[in-house]
C-alpha atoms as a PDB file:
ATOM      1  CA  UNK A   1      10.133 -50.130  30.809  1.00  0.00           C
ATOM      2  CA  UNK A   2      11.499 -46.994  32.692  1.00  0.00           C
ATOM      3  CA  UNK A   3      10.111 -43.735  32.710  1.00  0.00           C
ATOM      4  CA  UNK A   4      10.514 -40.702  30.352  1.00  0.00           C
ATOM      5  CA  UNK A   5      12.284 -38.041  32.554  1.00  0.00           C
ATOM      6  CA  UNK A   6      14.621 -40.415  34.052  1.00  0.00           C
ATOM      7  CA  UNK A   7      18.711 -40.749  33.860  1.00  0.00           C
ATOM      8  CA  UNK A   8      19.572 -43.990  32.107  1.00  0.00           C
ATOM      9  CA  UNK A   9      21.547 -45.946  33.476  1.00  0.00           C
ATOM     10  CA  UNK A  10      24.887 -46.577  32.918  1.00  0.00           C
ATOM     11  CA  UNK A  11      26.727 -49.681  31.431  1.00  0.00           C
ATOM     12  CA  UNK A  12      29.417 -50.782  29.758  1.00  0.00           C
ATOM     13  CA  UNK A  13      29.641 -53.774  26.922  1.00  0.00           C
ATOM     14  CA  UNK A  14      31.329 -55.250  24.125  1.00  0.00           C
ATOM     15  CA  UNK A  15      30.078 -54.112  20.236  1.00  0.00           C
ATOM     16  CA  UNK A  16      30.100 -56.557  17.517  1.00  0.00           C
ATOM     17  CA  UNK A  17      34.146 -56.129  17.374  1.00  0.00           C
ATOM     18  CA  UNK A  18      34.590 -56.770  20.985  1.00  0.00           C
ATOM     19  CA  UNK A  19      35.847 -52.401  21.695  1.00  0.00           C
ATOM     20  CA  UNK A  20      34.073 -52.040  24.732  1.00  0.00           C
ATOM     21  CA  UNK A  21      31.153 -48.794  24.844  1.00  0.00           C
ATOM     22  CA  UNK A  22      29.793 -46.831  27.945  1.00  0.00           C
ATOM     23  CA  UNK A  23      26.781 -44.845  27.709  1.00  0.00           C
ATOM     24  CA  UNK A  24      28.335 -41.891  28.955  1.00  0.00           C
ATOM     25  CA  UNK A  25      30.947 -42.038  25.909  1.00  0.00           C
ATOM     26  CA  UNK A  26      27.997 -41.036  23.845  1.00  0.00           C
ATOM     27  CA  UNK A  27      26.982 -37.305  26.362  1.00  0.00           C
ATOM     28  CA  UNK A  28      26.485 -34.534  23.966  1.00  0.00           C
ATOM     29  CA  UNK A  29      25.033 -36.787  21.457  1.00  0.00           C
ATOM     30  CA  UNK A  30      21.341 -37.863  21.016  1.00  0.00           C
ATOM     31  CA  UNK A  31      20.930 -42.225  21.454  1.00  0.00           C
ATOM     32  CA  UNK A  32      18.210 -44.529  19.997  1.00  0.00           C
ATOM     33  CA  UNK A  33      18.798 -47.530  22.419  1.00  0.00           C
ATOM     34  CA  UNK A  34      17.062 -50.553  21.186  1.00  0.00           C
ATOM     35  CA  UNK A  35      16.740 -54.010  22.580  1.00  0.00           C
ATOM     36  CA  UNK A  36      15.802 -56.803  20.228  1.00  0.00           C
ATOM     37  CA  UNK A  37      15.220 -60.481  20.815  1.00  0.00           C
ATOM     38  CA  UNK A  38      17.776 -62.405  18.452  1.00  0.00           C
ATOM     39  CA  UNK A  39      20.837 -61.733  15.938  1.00  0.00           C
ATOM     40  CA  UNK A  40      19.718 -62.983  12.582  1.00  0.00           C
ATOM     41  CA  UNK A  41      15.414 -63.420  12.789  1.00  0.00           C
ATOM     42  CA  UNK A  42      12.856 -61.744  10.782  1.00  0.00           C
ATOM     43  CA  UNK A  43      12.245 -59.084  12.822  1.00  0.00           C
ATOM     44  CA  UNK A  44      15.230 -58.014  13.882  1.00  0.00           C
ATOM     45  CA  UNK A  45      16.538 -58.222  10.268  1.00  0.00           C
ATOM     46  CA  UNK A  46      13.451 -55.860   9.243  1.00  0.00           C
ATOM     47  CA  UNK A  47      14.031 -53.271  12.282  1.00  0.00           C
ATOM     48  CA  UNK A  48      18.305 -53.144  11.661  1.00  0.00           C
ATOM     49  CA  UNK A  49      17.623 -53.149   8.498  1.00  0.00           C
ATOM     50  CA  UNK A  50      15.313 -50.151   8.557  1.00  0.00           C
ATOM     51  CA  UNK A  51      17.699 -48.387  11.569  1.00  0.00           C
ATOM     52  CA  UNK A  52      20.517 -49.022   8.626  1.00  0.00           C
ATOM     53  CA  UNK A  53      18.589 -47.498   6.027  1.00  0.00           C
ATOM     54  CA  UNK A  54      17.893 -43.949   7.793  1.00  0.00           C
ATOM     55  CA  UNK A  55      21.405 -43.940   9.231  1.00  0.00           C
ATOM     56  CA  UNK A  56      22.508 -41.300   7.532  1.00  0.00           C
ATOM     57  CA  UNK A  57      19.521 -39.387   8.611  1.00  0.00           C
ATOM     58  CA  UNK A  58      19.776 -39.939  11.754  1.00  0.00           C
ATOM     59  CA  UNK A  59      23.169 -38.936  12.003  1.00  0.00           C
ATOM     60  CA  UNK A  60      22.282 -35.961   9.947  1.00  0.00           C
ATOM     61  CA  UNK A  61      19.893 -34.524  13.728  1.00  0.00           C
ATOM     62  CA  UNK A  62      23.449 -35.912  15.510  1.00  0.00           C
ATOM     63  CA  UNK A  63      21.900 -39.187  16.703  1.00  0.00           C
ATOM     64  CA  UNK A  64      23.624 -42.651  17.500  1.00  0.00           C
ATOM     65  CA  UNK A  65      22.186 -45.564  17.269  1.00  0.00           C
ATOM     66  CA  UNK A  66      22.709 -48.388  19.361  1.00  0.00           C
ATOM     67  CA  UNK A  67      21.291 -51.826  19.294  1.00  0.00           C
ATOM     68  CA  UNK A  68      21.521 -54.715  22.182  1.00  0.00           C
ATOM     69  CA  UNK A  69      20.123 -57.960  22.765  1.00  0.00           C
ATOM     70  CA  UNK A  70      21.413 -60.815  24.950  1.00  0.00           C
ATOM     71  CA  UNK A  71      23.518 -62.324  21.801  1.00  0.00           C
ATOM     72  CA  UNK A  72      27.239 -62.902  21.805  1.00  0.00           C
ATOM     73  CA  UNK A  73      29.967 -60.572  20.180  1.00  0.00           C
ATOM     74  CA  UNK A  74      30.548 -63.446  17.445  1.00  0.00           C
ATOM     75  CA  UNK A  75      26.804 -63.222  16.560  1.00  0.00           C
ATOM     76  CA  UNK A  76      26.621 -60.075  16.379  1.00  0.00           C
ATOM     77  CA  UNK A  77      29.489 -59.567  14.017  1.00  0.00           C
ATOM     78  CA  UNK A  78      27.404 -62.432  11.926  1.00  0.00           C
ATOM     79  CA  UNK A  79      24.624 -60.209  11.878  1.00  0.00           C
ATOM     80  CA  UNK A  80      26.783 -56.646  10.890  1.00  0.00           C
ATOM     81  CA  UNK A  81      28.261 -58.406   8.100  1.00  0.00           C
ATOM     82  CA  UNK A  82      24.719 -60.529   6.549  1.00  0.00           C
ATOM     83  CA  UNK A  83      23.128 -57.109   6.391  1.00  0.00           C
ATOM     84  CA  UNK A  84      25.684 -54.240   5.977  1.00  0.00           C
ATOM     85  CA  UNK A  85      24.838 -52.811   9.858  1.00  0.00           C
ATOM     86  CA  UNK A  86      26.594 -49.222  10.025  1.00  0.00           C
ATOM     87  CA  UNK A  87      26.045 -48.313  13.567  1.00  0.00           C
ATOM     88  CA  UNK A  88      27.045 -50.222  17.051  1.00  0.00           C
ATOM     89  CA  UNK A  89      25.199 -53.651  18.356  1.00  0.00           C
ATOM     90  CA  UNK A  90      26.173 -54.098  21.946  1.00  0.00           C
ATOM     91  CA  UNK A  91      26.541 -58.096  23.470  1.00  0.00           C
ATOM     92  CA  UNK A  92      24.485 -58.521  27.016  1.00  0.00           C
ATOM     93  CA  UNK A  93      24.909 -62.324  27.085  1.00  0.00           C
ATOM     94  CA  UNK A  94      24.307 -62.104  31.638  1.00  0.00           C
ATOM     95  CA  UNK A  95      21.501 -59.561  30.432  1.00  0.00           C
ATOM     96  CA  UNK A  96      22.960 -57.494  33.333  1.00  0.00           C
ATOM     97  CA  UNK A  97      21.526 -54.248  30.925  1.00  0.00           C
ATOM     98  CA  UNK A  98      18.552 -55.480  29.731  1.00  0.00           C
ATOM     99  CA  UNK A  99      17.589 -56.075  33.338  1.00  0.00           C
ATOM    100  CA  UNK A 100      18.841 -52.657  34.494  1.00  0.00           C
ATOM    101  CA  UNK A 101      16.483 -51.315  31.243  1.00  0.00           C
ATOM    102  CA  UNK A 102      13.520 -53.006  32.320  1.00  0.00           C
ATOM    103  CA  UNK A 103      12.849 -55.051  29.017  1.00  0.00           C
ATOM    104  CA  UNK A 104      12.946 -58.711  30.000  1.00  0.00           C
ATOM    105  CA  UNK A 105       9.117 -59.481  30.618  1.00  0.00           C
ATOM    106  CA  UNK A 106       6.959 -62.605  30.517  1.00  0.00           C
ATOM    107  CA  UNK A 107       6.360 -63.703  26.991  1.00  0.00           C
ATOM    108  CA  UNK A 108       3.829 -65.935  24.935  1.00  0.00           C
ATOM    109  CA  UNK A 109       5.823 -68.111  23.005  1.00  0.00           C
ATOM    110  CA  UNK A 110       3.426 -70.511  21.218  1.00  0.00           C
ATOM    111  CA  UNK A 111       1.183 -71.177  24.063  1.00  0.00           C
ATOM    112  CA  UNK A 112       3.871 -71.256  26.788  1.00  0.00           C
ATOM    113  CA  UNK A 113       5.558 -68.812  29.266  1.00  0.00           C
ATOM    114  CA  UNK A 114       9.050 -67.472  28.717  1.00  0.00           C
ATOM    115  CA  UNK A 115      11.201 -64.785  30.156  1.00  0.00           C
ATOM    116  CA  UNK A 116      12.140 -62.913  27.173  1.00  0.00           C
ATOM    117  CA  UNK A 117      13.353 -59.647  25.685  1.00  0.00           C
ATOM    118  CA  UNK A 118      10.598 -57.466  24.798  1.00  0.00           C
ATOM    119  CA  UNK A 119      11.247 -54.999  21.773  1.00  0.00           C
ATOM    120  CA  UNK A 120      11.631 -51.593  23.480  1.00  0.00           C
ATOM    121  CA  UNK A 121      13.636 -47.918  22.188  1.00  0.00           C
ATOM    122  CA  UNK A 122      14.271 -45.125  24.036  1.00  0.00           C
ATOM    123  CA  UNK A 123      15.579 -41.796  22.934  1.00  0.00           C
ATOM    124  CA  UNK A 124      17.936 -40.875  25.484  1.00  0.00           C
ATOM    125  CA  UNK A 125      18.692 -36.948  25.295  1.00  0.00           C
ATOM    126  CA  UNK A 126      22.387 -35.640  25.235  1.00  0.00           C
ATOM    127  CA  UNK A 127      22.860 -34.884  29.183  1.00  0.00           C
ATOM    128  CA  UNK A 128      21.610 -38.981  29.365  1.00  0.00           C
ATOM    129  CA  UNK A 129      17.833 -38.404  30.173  1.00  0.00           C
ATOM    130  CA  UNK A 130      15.288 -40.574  28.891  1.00  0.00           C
ATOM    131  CA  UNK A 131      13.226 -37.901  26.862  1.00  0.00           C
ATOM    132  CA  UNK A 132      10.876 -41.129  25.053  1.00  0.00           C
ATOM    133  CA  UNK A 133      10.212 -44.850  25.736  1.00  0.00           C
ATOM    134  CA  UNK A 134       8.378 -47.195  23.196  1.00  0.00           C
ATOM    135  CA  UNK A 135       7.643 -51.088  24.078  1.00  0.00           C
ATOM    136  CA  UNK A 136       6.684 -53.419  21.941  1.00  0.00           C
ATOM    137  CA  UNK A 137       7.645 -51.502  18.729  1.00  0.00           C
ATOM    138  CA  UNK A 138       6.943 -52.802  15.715  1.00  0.00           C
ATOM    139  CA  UNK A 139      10.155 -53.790  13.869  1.00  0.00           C
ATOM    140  CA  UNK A 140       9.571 -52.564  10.311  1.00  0.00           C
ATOM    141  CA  UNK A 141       8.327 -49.050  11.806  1.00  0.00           C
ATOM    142  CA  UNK A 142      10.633 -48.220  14.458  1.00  0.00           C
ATOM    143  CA  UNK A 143      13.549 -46.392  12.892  1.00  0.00           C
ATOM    144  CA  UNK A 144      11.089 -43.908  11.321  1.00  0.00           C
ATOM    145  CA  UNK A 145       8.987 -43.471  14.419  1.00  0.00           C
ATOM    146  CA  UNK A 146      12.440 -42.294  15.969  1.00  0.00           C
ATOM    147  CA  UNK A 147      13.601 -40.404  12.979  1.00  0.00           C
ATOM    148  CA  UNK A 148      10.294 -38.616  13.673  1.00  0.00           C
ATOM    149  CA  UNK A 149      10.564 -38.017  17.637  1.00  0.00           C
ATOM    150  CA  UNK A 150      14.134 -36.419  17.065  1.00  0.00           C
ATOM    151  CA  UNK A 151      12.254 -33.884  14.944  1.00  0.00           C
END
């Protein structure tokens, strides 16, 4: 996980319509970044779900959200359209970004090892500093954890 007080780096991907985004296209704005495992499970159903819920709120303190996991542009367009998703889900199939964000760790997967995505947000300020980092968030709690940190 990187460090409050840091710049975030930049990247550019596809969304769930194939546009491409940058994170700089988002300066002046507030971002929840959030990396899920997988398009289409339980918990990341309950935490988009939740993020899609408070939308308008957080739009309302001038926040984006932004989700990414390793899933392609097809799934995610599966996964906007099954649950109504209002805000941008970013494809990182090479994991090039989840890399550069620090959130693919060792995981426990029914008694074996795997390299895998680790539920992480970070509330990147509007000059693109890291201003909060929570891992291992809990899906059904996360979007109103955030909606709290922005105040």
């Amino acid at each position: 996980m990187l460090e409050t007080g840091t710049k975030a780096p930049e990247f550019t991907l596809p969304d769930q319509n194939g546009v491409m985004h940058s994170l700089s296209d988002y300066r002046g704005k507030k971002v929840i970044l959030y990396f899920y495992p997988k398009d289409n499970t339980s918990g990341c159903t309950k935490q988009a779900c939740s993020f899609r819920d408070l939308y308008p709120l957080f739009n309302e303190k001038g926040a984006e959200v932004i989700g990414i996991s390793k899933d392609t542009v097809k799934s995610h367009k599966k996964f906007e359209e099954n649950h109504g998703l209002p805000f941008t889900i970013l494809a990182d199939p090479e994991k090039e970004v989840i890399q550069m964000y620090d959130v693919l760790k060792e995981k426990n997967m029914y008694g074996k090892k795997v390299l895998g995505v680790v539920r992480t947000t970070y509330l990147i300020d509007e000059e693109g500093m890291i201003v909060r980092a929570l891992e291992k968030v809990k899906p059904a709690e996360n979007a109103a954890d955030m909606l709290k940190e922005l105040g």
